[in-house]
PDB file of N, CA and C in Angstrom:
ATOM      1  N   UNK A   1     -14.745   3.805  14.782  1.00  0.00           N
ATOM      2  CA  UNK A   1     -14.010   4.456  13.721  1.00  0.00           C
ATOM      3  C   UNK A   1     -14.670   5.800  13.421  1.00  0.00           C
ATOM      4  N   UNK A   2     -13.465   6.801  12.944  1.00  0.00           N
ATOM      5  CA  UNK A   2     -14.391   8.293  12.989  1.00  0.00           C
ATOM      6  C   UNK A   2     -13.997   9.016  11.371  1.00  0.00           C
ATOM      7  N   UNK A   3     -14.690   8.689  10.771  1.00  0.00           N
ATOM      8  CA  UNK A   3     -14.946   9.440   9.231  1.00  0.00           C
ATOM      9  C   UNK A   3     -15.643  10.951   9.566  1.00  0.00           C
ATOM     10  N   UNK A   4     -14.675  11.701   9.158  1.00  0.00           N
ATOM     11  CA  UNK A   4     -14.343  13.219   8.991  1.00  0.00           C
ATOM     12  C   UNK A   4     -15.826  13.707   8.339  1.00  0.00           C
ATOM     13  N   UNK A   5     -16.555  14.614   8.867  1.00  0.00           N
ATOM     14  CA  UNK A   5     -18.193  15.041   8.174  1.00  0.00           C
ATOM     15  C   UNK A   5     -17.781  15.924   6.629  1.00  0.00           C
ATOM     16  N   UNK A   6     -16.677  16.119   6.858  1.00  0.00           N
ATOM     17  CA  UNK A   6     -15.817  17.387   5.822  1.00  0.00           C
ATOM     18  C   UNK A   6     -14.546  16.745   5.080  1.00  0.00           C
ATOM     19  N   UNK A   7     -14.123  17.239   3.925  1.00  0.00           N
ATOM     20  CA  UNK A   7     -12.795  17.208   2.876  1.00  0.00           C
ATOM     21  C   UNK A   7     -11.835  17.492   4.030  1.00  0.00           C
ATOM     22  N   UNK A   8     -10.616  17.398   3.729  1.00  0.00           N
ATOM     23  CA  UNK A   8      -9.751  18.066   4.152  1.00  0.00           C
ATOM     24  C   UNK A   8      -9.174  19.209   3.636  1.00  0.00           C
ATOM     25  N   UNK A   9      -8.315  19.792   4.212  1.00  0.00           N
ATOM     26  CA  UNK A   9      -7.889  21.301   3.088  1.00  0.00           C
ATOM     27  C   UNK A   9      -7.393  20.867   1.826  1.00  0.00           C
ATOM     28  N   UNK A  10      -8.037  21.820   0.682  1.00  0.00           N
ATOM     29  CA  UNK A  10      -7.975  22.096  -0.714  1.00  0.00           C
ATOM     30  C   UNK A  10      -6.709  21.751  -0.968  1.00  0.00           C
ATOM     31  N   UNK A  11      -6.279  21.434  -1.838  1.00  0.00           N
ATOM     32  CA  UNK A  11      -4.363  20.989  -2.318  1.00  0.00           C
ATOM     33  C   UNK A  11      -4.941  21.491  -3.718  1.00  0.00           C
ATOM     34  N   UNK A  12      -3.955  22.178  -4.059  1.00  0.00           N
ATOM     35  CA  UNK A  12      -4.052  21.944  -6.179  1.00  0.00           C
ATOM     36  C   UNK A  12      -3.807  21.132  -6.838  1.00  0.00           C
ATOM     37  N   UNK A  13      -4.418  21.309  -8.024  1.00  0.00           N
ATOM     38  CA  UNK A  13      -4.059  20.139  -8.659  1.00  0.00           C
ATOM     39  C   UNK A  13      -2.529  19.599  -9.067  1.00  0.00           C
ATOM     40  N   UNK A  14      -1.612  20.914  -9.001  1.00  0.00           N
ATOM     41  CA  UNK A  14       0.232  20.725  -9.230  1.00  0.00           C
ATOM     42  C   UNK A  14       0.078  20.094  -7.746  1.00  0.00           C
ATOM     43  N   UNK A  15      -0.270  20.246  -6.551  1.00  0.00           N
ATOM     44  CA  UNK A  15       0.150  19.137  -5.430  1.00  0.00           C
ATOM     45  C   UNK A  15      -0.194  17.765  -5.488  1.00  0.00           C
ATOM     46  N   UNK A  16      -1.593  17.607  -6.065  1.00  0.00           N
ATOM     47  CA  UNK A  16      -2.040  16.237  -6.283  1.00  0.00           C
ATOM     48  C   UNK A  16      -1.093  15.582  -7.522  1.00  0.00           C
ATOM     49  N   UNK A  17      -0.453  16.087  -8.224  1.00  0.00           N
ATOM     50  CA  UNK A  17       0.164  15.854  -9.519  1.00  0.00           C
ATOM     51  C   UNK A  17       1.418  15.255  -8.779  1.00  0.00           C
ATOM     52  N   UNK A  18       2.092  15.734  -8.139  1.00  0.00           N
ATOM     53  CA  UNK A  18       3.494  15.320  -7.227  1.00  0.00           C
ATOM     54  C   UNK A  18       3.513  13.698  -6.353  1.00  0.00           C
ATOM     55  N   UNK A  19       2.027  14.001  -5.962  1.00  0.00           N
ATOM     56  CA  UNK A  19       1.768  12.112  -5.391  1.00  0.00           C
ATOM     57  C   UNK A  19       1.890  10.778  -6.467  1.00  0.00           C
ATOM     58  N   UNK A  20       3.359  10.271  -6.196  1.00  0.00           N
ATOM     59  CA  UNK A  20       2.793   9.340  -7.460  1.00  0.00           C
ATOM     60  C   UNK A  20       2.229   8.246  -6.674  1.00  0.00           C
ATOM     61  N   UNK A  21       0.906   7.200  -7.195  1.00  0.00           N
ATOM     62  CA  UNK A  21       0.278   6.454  -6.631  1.00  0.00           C
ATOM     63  C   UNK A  21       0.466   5.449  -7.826  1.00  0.00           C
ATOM     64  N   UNK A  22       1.128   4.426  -8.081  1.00  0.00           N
ATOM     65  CA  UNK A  22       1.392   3.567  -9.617  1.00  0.00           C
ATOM     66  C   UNK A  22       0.800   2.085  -8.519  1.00  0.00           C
ATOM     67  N   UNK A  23       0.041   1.412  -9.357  1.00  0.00           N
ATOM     68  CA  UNK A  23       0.006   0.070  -9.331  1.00  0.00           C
ATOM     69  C   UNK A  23       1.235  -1.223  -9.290  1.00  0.00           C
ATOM     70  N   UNK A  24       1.145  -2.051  -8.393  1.00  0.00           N
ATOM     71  CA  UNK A  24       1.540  -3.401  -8.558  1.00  0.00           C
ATOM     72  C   UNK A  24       1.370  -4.701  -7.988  1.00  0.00           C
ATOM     73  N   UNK A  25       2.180  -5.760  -8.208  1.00  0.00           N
ATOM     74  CA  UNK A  25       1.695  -7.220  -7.794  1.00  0.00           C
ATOM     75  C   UNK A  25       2.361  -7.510  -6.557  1.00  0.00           C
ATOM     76  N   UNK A  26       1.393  -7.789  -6.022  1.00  0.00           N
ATOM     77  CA  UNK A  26       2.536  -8.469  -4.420  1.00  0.00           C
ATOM     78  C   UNK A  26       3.083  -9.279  -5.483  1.00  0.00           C
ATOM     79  N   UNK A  27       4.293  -9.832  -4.842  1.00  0.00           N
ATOM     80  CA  UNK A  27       5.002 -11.368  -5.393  1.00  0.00           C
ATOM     81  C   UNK A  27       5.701 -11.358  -4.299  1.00  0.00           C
ATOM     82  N   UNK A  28       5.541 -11.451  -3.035  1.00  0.00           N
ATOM     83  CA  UNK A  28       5.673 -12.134  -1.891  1.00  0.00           C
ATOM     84  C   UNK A  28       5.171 -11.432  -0.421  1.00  0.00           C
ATOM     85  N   UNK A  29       5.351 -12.528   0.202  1.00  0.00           N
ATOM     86  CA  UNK A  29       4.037 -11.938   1.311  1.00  0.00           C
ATOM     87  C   UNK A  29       4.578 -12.759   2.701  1.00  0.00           C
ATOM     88  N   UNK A  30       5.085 -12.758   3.727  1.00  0.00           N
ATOM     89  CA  UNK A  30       5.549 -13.064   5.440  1.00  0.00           C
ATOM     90  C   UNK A  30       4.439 -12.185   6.341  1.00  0.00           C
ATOM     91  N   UNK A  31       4.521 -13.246   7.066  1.00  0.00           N
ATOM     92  CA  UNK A  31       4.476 -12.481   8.654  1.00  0.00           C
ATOM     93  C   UNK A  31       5.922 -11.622   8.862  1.00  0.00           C
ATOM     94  N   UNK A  32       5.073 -10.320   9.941  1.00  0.00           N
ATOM     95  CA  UNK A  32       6.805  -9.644  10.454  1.00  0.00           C
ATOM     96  C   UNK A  32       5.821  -9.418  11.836  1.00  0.00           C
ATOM     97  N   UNK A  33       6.446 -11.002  12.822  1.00  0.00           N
ATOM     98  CA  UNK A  33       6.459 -10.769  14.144  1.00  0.00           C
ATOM     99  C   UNK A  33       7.027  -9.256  15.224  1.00  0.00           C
ATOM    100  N   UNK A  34       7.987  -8.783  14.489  1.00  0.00           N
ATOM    101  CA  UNK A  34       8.890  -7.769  14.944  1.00  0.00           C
ATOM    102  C   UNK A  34       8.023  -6.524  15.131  1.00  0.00           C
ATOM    103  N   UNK A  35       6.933  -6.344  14.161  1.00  0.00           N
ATOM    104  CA  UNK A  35       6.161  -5.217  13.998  1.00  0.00           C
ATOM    105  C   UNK A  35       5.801  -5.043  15.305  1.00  0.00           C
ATOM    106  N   UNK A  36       5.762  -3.048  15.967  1.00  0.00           N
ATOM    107  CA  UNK A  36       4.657  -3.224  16.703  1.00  0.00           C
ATOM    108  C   UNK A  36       3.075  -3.724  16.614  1.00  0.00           C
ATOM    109  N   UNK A  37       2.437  -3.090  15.681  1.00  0.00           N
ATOM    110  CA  UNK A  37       1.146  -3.625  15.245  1.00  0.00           C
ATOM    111  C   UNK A  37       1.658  -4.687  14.211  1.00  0.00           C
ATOM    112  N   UNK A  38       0.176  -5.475  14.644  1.00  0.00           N
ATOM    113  CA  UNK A  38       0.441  -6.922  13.496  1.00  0.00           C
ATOM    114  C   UNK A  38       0.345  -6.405  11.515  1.00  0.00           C
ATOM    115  N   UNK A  39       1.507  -7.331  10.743  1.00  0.00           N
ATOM    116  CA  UNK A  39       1.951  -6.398   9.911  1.00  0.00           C
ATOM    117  C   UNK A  39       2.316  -7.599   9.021  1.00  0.00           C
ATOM    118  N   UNK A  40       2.626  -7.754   8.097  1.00  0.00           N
ATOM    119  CA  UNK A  40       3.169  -8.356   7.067  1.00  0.00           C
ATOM    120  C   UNK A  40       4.488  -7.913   6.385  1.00  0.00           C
ATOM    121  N   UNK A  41       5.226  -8.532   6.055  1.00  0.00           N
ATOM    122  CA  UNK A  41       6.242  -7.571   4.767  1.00  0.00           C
ATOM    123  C   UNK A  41       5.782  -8.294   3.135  1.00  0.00           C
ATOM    124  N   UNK A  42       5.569  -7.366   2.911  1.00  0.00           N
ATOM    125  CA  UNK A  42       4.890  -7.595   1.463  1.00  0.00           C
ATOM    126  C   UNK A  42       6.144  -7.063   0.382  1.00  0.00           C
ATOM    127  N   UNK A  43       6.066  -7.541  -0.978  1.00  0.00           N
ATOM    128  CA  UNK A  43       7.327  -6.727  -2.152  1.00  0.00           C
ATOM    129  C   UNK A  43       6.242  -6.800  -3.146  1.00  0.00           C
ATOM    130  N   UNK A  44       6.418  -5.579  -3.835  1.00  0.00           N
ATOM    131  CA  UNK A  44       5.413  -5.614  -4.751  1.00  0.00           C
ATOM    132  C   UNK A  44       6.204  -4.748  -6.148  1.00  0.00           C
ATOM    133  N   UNK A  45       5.752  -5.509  -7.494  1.00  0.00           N
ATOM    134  CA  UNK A  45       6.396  -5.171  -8.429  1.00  0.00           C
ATOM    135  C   UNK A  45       6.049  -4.342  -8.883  1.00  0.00           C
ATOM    136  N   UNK A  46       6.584  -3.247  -8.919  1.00  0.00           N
ATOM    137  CA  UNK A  46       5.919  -2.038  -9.693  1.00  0.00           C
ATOM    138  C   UNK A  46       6.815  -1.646 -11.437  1.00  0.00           C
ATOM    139  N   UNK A  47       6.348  -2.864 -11.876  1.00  0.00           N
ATOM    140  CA  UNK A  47       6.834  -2.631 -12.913  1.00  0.00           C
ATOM    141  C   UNK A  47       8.533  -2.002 -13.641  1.00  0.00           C
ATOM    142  N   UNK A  48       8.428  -0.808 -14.135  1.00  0.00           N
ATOM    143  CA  UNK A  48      10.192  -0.143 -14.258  1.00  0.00           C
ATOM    144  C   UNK A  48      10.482   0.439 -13.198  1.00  0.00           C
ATOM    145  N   UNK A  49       9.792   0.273 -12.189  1.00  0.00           N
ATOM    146  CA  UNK A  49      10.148   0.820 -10.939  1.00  0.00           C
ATOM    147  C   UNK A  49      10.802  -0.092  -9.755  1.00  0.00           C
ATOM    148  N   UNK A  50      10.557  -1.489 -10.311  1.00  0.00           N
ATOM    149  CA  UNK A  50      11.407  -2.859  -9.775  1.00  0.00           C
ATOM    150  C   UNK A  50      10.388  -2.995  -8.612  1.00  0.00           C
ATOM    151  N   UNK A  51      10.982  -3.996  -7.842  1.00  0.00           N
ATOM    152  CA  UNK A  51      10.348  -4.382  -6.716  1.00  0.00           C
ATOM    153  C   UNK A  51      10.445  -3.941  -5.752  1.00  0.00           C
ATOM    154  N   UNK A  52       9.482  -3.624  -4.829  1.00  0.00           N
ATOM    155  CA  UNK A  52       9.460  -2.616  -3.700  1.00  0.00           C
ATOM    156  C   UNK A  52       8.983  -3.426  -2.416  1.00  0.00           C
ATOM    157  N   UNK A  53       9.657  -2.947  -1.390  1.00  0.00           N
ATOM    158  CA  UNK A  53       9.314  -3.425   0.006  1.00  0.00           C
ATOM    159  C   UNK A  53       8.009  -2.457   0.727  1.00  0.00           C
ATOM    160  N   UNK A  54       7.214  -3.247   1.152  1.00  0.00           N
ATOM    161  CA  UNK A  54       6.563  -2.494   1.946  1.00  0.00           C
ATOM    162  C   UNK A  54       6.127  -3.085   3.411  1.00  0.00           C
ATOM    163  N   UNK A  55       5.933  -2.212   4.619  1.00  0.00           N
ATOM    164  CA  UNK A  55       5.499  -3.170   5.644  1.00  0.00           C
ATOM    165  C   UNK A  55       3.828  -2.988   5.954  1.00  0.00           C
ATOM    166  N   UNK A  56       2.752  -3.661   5.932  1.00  0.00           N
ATOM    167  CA  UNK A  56       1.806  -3.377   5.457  1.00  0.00           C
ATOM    168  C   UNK A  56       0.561  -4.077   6.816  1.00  0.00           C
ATOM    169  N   UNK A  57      -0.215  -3.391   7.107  1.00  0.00           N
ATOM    170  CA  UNK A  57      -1.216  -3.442   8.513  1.00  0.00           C
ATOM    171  C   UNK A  57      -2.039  -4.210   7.661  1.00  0.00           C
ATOM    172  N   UNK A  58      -2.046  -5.000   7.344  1.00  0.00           N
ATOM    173  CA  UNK A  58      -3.688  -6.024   6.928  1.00  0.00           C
ATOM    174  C   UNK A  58      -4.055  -7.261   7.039  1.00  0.00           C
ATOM    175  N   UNK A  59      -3.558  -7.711   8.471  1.00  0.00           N
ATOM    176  CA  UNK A  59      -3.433  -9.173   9.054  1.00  0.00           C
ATOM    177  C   UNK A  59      -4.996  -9.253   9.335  1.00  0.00           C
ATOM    178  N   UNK A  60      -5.638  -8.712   9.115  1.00  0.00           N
ATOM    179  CA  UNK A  60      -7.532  -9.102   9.469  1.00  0.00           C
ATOM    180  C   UNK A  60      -8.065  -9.356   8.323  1.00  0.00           C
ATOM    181  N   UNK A  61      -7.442  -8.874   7.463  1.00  0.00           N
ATOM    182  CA  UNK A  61      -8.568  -8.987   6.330  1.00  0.00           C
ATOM    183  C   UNK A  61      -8.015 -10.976   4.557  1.00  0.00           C
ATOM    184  N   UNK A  62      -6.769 -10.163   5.392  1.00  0.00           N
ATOM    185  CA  UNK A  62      -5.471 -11.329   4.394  1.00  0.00           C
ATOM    186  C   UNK A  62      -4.655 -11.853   5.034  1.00  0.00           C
ATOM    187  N   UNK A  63      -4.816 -13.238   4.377  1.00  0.00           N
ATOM    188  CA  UNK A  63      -3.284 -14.306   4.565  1.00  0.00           C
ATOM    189  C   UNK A  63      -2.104 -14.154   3.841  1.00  0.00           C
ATOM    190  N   UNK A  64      -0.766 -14.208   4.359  1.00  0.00           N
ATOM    191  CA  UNK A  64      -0.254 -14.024   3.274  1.00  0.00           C
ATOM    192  C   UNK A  64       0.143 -14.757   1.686  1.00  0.00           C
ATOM    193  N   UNK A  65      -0.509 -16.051   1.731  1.00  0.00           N
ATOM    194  CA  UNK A  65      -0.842 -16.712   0.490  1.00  0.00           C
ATOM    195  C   UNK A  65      -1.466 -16.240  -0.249  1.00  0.00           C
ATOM    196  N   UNK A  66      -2.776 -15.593   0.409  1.00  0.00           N
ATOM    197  CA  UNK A  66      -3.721 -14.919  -0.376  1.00  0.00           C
ATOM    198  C   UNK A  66      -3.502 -13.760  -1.369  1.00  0.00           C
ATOM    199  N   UNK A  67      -2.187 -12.881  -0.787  1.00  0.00           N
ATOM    200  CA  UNK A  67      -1.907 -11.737  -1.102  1.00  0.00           C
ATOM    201  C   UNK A  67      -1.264 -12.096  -2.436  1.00  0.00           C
ATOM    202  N   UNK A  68      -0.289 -13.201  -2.555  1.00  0.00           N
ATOM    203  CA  UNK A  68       0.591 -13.252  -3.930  1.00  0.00           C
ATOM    204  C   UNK A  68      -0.477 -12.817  -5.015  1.00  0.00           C
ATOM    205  N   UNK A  69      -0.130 -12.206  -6.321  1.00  0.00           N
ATOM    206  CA  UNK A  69      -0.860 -12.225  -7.396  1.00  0.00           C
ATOM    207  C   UNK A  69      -1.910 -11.279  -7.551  1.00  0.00           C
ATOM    208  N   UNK A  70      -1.807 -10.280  -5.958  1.00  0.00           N
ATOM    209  CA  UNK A  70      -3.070  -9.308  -6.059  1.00  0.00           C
ATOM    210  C   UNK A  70      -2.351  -7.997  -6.466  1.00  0.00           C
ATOM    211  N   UNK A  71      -3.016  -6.960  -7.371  1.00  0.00           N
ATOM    212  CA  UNK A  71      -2.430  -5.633  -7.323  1.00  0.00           C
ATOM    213  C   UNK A  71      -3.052  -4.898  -6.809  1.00  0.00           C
ATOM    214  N   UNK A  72      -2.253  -4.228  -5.781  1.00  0.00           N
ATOM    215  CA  UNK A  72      -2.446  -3.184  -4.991  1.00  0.00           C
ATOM    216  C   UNK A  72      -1.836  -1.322  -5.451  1.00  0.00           C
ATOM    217  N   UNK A  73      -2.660  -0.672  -4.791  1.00  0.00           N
ATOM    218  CA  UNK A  73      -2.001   0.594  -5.527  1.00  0.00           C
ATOM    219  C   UNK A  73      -1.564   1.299  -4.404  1.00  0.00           C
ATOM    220  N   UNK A  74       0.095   1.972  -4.740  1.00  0.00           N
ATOM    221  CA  UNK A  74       1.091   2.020  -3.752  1.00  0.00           C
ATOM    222  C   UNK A  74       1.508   3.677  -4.021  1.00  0.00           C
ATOM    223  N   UNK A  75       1.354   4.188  -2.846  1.00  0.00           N
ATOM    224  CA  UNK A  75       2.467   5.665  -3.092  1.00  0.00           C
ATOM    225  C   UNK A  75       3.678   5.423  -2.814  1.00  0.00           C
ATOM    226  N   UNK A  76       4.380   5.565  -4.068  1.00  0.00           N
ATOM    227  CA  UNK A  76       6.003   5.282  -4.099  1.00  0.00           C
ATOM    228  C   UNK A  76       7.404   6.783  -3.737  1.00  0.00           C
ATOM    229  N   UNK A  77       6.635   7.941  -4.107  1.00  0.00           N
ATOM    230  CA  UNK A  77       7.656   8.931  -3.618  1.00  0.00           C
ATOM    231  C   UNK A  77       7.388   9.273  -2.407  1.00  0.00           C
ATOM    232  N   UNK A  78       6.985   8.088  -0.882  1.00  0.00           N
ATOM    233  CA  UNK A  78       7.288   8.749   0.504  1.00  0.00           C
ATOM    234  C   UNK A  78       8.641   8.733   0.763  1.00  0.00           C
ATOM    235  N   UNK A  79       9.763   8.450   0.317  1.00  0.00           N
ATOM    236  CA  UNK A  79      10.834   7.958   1.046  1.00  0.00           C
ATOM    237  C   UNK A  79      10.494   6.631   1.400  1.00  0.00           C
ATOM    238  N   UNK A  80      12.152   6.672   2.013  1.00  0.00           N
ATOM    239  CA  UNK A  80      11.788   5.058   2.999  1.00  0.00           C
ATOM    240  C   UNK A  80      12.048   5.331   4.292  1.00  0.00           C
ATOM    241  N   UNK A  81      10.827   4.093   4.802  1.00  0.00           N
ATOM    242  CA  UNK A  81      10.858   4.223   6.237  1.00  0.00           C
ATOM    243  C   UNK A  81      11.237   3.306   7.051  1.00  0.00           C
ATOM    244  N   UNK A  82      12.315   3.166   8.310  1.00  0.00           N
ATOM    245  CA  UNK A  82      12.666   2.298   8.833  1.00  0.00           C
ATOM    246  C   UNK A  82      11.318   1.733   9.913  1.00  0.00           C
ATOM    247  N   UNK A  83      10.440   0.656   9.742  1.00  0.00           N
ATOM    248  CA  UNK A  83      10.143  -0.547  10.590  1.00  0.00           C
ATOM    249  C   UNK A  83      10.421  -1.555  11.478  1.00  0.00           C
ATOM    250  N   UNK A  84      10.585  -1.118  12.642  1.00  0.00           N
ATOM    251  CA  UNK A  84      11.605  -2.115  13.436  1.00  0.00           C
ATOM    252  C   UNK A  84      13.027  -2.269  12.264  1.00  0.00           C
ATOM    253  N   UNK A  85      12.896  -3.604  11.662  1.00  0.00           N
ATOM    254  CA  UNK A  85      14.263  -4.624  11.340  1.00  0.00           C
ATOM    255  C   UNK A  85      14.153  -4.294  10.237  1.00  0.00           C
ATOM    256  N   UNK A  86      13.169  -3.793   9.308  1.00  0.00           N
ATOM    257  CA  UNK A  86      12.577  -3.623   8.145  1.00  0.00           C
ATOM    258  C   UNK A  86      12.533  -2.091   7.850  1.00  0.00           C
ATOM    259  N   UNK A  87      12.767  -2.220   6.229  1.00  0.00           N
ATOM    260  CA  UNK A  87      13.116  -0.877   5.391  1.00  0.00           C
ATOM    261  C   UNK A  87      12.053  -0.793   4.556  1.00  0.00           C
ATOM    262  N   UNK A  88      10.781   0.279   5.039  1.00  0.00           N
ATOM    263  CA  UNK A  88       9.640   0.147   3.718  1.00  0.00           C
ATOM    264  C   UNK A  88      10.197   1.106   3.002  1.00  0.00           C
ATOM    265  N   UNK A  89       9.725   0.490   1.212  1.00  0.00           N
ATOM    266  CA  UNK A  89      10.165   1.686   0.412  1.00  0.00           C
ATOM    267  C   UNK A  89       9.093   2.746  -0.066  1.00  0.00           C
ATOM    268  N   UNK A  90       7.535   1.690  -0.187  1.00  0.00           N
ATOM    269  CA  UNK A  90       6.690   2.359  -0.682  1.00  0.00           C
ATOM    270  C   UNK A  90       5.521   2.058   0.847  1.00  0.00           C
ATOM    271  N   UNK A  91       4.354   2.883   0.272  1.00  0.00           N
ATOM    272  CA  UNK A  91       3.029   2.631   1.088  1.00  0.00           C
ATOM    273  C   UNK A  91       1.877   1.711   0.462  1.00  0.00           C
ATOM    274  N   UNK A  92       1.616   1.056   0.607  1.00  0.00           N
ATOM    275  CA  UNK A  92       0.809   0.420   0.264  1.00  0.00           C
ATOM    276  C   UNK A  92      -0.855   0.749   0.941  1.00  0.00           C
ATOM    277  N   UNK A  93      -1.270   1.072   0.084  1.00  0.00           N
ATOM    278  CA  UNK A  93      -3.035   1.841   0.276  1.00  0.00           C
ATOM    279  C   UNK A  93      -4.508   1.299   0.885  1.00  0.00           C
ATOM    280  N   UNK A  94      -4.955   1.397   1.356  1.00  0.00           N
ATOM    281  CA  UNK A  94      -6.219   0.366   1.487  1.00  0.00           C
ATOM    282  C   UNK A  94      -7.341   1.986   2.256  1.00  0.00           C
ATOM    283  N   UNK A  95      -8.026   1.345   2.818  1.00  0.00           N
ATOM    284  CA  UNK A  95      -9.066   2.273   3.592  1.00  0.00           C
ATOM    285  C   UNK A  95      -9.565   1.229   4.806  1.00  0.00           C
ATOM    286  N   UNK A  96      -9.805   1.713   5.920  1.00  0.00           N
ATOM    287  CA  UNK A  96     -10.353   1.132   7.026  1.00  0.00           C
ATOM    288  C   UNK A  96     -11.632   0.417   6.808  1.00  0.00           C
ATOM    289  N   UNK A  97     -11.777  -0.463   7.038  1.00  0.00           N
ATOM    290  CA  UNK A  97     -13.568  -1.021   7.610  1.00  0.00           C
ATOM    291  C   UNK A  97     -14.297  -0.508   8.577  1.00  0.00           C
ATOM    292  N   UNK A  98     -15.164  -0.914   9.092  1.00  0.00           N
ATOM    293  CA  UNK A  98     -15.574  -0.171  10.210  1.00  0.00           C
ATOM    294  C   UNK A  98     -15.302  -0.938  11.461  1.00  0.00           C
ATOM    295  N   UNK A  99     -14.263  -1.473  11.331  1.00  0.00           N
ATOM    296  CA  UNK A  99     -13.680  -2.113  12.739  1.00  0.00           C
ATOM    297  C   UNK A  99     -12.050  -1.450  12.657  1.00  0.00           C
ATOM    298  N   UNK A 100     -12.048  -0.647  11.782  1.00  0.00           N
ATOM    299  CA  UNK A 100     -10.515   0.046  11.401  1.00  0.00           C
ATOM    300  C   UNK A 100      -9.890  -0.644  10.970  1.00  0.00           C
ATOM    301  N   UNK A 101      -9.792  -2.176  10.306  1.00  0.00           N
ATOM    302  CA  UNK A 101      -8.857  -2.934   9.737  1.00  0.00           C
ATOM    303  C   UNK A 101      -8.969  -2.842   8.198  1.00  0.00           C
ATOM    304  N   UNK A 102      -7.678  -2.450   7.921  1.00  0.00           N
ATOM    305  CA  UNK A 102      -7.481  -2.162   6.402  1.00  0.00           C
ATOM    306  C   UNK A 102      -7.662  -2.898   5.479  1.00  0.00           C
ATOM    307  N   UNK A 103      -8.646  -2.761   4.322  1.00  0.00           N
ATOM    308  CA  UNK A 103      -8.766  -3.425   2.845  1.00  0.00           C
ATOM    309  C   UNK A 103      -8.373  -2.643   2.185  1.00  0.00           C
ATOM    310  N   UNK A 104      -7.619  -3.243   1.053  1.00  0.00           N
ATOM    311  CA  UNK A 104      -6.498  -3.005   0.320  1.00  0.00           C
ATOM    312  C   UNK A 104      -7.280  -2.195  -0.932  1.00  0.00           C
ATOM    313  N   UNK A 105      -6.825  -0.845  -1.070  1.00  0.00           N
ATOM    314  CA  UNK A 105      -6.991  -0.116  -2.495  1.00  0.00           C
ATOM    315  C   UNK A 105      -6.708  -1.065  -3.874  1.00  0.00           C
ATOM    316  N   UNK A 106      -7.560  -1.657  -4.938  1.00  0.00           N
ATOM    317  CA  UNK A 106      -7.152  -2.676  -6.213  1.00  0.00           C
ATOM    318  C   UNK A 106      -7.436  -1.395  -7.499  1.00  0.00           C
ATOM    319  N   UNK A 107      -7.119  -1.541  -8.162  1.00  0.00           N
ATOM    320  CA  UNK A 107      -7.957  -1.111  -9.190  1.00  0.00           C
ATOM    321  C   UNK A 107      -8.965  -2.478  -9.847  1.00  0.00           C
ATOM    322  N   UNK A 108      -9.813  -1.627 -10.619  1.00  0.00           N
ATOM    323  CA  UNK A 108     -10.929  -2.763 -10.504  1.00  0.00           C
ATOM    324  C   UNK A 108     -10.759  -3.208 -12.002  1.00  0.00           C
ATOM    325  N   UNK A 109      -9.540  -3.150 -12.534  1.00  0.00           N
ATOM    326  CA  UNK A 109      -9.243  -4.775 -13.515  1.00  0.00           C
ATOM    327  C   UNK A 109      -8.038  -4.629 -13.570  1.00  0.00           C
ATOM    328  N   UNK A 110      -7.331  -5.301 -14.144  1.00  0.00           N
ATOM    329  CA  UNK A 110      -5.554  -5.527 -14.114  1.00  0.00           C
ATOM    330  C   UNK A 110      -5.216  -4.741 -15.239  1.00  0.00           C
ATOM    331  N   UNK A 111      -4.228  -4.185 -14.862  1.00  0.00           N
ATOM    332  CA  UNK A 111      -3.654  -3.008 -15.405  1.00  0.00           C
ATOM    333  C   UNK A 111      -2.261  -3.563 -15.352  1.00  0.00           C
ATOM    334  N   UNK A 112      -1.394  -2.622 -16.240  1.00  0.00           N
ATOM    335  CA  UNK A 112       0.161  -3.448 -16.180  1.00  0.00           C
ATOM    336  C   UNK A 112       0.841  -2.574 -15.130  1.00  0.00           C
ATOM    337  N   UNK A 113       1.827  -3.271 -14.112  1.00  0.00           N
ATOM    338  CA  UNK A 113       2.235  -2.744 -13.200  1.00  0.00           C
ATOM    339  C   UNK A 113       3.282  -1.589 -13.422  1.00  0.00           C
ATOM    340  N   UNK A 114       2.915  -0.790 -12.627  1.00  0.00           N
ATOM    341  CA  UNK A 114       3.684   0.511 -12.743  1.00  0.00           C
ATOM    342  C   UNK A 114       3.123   2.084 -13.052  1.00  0.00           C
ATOM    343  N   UNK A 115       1.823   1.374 -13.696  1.00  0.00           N
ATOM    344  CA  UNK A 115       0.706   2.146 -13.906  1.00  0.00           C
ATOM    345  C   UNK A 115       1.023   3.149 -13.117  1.00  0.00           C
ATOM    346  N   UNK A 116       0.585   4.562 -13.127  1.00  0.00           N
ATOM    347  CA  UNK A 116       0.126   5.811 -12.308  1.00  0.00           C
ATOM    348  C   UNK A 116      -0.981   6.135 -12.502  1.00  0.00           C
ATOM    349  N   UNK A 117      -1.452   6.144 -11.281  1.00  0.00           N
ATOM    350  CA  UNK A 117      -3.305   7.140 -10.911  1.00  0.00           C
ATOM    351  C   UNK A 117      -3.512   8.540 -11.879  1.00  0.00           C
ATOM    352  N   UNK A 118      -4.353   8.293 -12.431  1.00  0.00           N
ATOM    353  CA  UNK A 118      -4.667   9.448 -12.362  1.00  0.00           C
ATOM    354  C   UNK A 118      -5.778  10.052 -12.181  1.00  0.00           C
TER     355      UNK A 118
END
């Protein structure tokens, strides 16, 4: 795995302001055989923002039992993206390990869903 020695280019703070990144709860969690890479379809409640589909890379680290009930923090204004058979609406966040398999971005106590980063 290759972590960058440097930032990436400067953004302002009106660009960082445009990312919304809001919190929510999985409340359901599959395998999606269909994926090229191994993948899950996860829905996660983001509060007044309803429930959101996402298709999500973290078959190394989580089961999908495990996932119900966890909040994860999601960028919700990418668009949606077609996945094979599957329509993600949001991204769901994590950071690599050092085997490149993704653990999931939490905030570190429960917050009510829908929340935005700031």
């Amino acid at each position: 795995m290759h972590i960058p020695a440097q930032t990436m280019e400067q953004i302002s703070w009106q660009e960082f302001e445009r990312t919304d990144i809001r919190v929510g709860t999985i409340v359901a969690a599959e395998e999606f055989p269909e994926a090229r890479k191994p993948a899950y379809k996860v829905q996660v409640d983001l509060g007044p923002l309803g429930i959101k589909k996402s298709s999500a890379q973290i078959t190394k680290h989580y089961k999908p039992e495990k996932l119900l009930g966890m909040q994860v923090l999601c960028v919700t204004n990418l668009g949606k993206k077609q996945i094979g058979s599957y329509m993600s609406e949001v991204l769901v966040t994590g950071f690599a390990d050092e085997n490149g398999d993704i653990v999931l971005a939490q905030p570190a106590g429960k917050v009510p869903n829908g929340s935005k980063l700031m």
